[in-house]
Protein backbone atom coordinates (compact mmCIF):
# COMPACT_ATOMS: atom_id res chain seq x y z
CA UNK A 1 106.47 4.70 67.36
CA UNK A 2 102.92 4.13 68.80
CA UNK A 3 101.70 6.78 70.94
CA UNK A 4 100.35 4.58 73.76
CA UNK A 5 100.41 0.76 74.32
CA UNK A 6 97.56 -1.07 75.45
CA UNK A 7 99.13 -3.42 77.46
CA UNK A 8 100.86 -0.74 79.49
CA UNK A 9 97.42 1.14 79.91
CA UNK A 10 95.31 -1.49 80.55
CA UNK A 11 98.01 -3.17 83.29
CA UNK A 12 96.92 -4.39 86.12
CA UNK A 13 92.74 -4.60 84.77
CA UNK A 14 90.85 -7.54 84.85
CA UNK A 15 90.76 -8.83 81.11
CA UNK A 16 87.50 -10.12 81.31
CA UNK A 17 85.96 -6.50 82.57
CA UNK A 18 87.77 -3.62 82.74
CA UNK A 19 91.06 -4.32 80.61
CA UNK A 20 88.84 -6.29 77.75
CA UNK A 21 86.43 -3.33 77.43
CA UNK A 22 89.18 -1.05 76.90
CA UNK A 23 90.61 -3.36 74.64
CA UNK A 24 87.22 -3.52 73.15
CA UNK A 25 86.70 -0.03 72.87
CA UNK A 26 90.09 1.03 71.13
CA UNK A 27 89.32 -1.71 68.06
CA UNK A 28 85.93 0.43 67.90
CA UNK A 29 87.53 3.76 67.75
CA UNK A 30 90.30 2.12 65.26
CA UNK A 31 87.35 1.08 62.97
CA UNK A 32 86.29 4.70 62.88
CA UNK A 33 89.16 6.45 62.15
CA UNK A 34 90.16 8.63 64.75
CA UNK A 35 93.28 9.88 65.29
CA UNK A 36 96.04 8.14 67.58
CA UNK A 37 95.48 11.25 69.76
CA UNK A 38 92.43 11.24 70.38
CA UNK A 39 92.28 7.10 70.94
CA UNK A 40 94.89 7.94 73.48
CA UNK A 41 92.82 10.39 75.49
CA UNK A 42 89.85 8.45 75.42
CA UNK A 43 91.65 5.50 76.88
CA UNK A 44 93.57 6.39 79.35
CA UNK A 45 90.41 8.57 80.65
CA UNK A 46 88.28 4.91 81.04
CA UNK A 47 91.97 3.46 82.36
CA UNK A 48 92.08 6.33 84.91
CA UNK A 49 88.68 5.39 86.30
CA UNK A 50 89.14 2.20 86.41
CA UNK A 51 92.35 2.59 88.74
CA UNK A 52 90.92 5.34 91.01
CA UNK A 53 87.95 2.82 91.85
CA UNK A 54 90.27 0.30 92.62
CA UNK A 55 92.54 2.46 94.73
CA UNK A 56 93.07 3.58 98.33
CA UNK A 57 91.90 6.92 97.40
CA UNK A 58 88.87 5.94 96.88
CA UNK A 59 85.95 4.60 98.94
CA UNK A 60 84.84 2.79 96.27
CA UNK A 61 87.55 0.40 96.04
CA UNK A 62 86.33 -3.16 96.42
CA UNK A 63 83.25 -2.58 95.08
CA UNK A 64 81.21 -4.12 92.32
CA UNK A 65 82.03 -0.68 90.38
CA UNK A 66 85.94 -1.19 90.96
CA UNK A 67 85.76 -4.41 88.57
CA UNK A 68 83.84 -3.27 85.95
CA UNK A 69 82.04 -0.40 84.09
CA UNK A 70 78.73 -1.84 84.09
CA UNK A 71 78.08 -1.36 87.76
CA UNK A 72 79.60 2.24 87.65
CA UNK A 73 76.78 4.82 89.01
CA UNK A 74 77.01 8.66 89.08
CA UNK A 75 78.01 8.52 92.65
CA UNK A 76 80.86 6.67 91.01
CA UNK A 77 81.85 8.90 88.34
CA UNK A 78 81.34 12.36 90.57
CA UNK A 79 83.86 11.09 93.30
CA UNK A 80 86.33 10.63 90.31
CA UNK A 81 85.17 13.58 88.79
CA UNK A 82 86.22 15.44 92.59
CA UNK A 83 89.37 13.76 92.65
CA UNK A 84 90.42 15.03 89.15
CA UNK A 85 89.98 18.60 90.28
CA UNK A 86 91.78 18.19 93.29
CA UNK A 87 94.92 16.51 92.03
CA UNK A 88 95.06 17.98 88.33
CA UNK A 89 93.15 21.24 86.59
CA UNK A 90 89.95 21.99 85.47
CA UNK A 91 90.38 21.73 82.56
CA UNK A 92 91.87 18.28 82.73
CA UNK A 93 89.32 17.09 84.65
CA UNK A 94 87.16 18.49 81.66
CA UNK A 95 88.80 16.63 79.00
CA UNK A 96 88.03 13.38 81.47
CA UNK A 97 84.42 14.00 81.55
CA UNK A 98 84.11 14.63 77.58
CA UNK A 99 86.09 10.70 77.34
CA UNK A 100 83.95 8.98 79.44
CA UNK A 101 81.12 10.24 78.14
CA UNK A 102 82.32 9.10 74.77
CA UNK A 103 83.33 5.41 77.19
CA UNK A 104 80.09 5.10 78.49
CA UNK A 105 78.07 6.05 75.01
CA UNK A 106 79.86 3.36 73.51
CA UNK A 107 78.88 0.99 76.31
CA UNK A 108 75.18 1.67 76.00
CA UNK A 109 75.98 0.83 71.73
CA UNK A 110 77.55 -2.28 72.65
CA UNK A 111 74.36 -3.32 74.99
CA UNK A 112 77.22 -3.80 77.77
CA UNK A 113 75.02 -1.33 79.69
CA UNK A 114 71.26 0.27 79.70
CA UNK A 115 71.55 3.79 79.48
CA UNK A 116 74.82 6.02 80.47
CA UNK A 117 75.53 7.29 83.92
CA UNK A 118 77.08 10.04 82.49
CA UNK A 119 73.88 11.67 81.66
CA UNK A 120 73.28 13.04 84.95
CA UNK A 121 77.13 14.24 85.68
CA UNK A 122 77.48 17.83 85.18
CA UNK A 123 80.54 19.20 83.32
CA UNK A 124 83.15 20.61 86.05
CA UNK A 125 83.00 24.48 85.15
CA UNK A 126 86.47 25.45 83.98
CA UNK A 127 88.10 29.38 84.26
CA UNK A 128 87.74 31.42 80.90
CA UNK A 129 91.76 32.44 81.26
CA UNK A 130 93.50 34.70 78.67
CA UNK A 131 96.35 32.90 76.93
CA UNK A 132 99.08 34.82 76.49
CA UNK A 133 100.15 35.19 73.18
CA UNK A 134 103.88 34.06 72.51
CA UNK A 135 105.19 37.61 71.21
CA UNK A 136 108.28 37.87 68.78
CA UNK A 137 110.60 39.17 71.53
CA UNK A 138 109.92 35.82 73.72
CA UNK A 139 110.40 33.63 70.59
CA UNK A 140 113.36 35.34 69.69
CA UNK A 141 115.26 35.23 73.09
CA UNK A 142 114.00 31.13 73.24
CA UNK A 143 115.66 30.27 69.78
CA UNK A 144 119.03 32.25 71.29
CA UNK A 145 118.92 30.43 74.34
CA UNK A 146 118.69 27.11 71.97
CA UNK A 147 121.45 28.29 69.11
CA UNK A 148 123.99 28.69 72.30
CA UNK A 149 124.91 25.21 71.76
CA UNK A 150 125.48 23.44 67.99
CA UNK A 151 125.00 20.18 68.91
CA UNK A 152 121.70 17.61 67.22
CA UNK A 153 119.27 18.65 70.18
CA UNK A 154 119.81 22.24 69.32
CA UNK A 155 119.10 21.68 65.53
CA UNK A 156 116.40 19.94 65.48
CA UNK A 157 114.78 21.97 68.89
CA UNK A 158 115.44 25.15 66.71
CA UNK A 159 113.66 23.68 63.56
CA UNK A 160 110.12 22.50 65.67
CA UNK A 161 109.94 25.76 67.50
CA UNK A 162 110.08 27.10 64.22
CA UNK A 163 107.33 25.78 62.43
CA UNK A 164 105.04 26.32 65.35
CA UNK A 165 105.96 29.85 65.46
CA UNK A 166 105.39 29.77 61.70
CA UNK A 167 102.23 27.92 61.04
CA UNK A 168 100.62 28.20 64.25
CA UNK A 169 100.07 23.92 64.31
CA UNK A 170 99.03 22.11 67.00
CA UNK A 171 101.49 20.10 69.58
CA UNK A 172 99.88 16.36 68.25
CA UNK A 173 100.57 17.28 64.61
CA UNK A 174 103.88 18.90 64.56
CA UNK A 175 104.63 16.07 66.99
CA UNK A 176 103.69 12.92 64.67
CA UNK A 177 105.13 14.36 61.66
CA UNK A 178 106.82 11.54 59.36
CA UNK A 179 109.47 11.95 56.99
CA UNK A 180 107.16 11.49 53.62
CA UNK A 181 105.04 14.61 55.54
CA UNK A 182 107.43 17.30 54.71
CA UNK A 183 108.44 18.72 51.26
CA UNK A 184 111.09 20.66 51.01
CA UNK A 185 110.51 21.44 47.40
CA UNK A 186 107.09 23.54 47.96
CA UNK A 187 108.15 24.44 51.62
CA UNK A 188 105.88 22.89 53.01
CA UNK A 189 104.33 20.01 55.61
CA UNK A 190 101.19 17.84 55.59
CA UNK A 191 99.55 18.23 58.60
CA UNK A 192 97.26 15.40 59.97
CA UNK A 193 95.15 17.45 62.24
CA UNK A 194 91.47 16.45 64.24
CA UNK A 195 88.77 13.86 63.04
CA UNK A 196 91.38 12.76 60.85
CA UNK A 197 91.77 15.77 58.56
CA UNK A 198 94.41 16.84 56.49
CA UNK A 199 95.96 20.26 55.39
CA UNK A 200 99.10 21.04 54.11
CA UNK A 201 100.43 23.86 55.19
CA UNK A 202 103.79 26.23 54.30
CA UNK A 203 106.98 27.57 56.08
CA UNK A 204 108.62 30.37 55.47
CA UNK A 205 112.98 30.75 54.31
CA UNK A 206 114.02 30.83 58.14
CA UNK A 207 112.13 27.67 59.01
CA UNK A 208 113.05 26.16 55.85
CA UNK A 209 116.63 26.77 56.83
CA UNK A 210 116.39 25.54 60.10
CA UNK A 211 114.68 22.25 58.83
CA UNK A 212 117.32 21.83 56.07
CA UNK A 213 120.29 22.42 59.09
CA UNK A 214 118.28 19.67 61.26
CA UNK A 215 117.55 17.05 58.31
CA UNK A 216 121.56 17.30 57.54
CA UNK A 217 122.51 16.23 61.33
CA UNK A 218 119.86 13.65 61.34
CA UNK A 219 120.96 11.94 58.32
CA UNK A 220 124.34 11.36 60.35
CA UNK A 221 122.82 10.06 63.31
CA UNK A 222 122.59 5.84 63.91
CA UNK A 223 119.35 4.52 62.85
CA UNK A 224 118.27 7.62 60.61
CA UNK A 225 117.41 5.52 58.29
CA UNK A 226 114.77 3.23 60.48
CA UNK A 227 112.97 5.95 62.03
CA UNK A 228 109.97 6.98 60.00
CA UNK A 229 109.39 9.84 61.99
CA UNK A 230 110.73 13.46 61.19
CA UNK A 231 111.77 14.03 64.93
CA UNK A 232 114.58 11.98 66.44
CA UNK A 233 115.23 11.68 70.38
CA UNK A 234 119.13 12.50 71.23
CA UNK A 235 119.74 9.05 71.70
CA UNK A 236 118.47 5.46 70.92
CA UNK A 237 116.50 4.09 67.91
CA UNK A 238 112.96 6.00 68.76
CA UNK A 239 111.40 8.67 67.50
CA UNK A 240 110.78 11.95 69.81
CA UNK A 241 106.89 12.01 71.01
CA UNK A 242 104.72 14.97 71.15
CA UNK A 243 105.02 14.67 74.65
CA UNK A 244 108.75 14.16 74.55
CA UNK A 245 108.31 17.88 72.41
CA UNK A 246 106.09 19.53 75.19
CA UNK A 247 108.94 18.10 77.69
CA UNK A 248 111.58 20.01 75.70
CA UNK A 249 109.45 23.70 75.31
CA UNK A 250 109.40 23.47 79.05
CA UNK A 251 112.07 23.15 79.66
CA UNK A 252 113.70 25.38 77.05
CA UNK A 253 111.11 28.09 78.45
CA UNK A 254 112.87 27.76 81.75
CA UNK A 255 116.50 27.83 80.82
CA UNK A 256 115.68 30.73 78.67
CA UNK A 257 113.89 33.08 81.59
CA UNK A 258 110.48 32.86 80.12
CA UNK A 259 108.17 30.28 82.35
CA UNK A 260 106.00 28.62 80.65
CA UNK A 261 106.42 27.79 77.05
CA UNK A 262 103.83 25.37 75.50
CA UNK A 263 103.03 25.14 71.65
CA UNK A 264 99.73 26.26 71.86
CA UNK A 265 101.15 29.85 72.80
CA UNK A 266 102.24 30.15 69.37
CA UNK A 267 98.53 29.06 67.81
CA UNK A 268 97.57 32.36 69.59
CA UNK A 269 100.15 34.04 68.33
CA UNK A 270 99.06 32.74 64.31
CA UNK A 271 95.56 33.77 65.15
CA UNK A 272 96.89 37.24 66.34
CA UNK A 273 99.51 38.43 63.57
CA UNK A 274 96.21 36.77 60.98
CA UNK A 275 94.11 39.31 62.30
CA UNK A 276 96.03 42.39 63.01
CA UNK A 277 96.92 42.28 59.38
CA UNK A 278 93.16 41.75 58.28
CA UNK A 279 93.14 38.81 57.28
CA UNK A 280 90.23 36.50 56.37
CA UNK A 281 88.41 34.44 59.06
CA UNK A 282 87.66 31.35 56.72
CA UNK A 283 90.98 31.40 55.31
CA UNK A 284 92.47 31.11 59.04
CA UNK A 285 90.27 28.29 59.72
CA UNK A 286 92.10 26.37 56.97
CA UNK A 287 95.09 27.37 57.87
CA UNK A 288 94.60 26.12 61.11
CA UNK A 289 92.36 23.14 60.76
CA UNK A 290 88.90 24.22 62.10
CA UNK A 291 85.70 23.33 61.32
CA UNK A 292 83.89 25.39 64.01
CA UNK A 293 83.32 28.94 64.27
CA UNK A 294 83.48 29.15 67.91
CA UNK A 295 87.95 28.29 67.43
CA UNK A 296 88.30 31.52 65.82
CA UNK A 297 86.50 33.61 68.97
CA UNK A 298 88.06 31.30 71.54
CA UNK A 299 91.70 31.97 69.75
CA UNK A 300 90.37 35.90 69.03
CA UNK A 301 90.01 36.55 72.60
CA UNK A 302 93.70 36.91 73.80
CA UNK A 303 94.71 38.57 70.30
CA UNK A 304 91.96 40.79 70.78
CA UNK A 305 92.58 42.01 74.12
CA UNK A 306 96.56 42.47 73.14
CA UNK A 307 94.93 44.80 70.05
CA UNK A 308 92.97 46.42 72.39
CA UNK A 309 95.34 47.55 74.83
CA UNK A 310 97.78 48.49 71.62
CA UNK A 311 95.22 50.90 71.07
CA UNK A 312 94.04 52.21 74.33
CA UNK A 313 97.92 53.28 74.73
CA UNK A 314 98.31 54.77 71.55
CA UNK A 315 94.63 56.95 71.73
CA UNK A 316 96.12 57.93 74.85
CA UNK A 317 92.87 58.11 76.94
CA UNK A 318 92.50 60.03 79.74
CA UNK A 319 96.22 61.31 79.40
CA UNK A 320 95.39 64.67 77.26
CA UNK A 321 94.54 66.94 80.77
């Protein structure tokens, strides 16, 4: 199952400016290689623009802009830019500005435009938060709130929370997982990961067991057999999406007492245990699929501040008079 159609993103755009160029532009980033993923956040960034010109929201709609990406300025792009951080996060609006660079790059490639107005739109500055780290007690009292029912949902919701408590993956590759990805022989799972890299990876007995439960009930269920993917929805013959997964964490956080669950809690939580127990640096990084340095800090920070606090209480500063 495709993680985004174009004809649903690109409904509604002109085909001869707007829709065409996106249409354009995802044959491009096919002929590259990059992942689904990232395809999907690229295009639904230029998609997003297009639509906000176009709208009510904006005072921009009717203009030359609003049919097509040639005429967009940086007047444009900031109002867009100010209406992402108003209606979603920072940090989304981040991710929005990184795409359309990427958009607008490939337009200046493609001679569809002179240079990028891009250029002169500053990043929106984004908070440096903490993520918690997902500790054992909060994992623990999730997969009891799941195991209080036996039915398929349960199974297979106990066997993904699993693996990302146990190899620390991200949400898009434990998400897109096919059959042929997992090995049950070696224990292990073949992870496609960023810039089309990929690592295999094992699981520990517990996961192992909780895969082996789920892959039993799935082979019972209609249309097992025409599903390449390794996650099933409850019902109907489609696989379950990454978002579809995020979806389920959520609301499994909430039904067990614990607010918000995401996977990426449970990255932090690899990078933490790794480590505590002294392990290597490098090794994490291909454990967890990074190629930059800077993952390892950003990921440290959380783990460190947890280890620092551990210690703090037990050195018992400034409790001794």
């Amino acid at each position: 199952m495709a993680l985004y159609q174009l004809d649903t993103l690109c409904d509604g755009l002109d085909e001869t400016d707007w829709g065409g160029l996106i249409r354009d532009w995802d044959r491009s980033l096919k002929a590259a290689n990059h992942p689904e993923t990232t395809r999907y956040n690229y295009l639904i960034a230029a998609a997003q623009l297009a639509r906000y010109l176009r709208s009510e929201e904006s005072e921009y709609a009717g203009s030359a802009a609003a049919q097509g990406p040639a005429a967009v300025k940086k007047r444009h792009l900031e109002a867009f830019q100010g209406w992402m951080l108003q209606t979603r996060k920072a940090t989304t609006a981040l991710n929005k500005h990184k795409a359309l660079q990427q958009f607008f790059k490939w337009l200046v490639g493609e001679e569809e435009i002179e240079s990028s107005p891009m250029l002169r739109v500053p990043q929106p500055k984004t908070e440096d938060k903490l993520v918690p780290v997902m500790k054992d007690w909060e994992t623990k009292k999730l997969l009891d709130s799941v195991r209080e029912k036996k039915d398929f949902s349960a199974l297979r919701d106990e066997a993904i929370i699993r693996l990302f408590y146990n190899t620390g993956s991200r949400l898009s590759e434990i998400g897109l997982l096919m059959l042929t990805d997992l090995d049950m022989n070696t224990q292990s799972i073949l992870l496609h990961g960023k810039g089309a890299k990929q690592r295999r990876v094992r699981f520990g007995p517990k996961t192992a067991k909780a895969i082996s439960a789920y892959l039993r009930a799935r082979a019972k269920r209609r249309y097992a057999d025409e599903i390449p993917q390794l996650w099933m929805a409850e019902r109907g013959k489609v696989a379950l999406t990454p978002n579809g997964i995020k979806l389920m964490l959520k609301r499994r956080g909430k039904a067990a007492g614990l607010g918000h669950v995401y996977a990426h809690r449970w990255r932090h939580n690899y990078a933490h245990e790794w480590h505590r127990a002294g392990g290597n640096t490098g090794d994490l990084m291909l454990l967890l699929g990074w190629s930059s340095d800077a993952m390892p800090r950003r990921y440290g920070r959380s783990a460190a501040a947890e280890r620092a606090q551990e210690l703090q209480t037990q050195l018992g500063i400034g409790e001794r008079v």
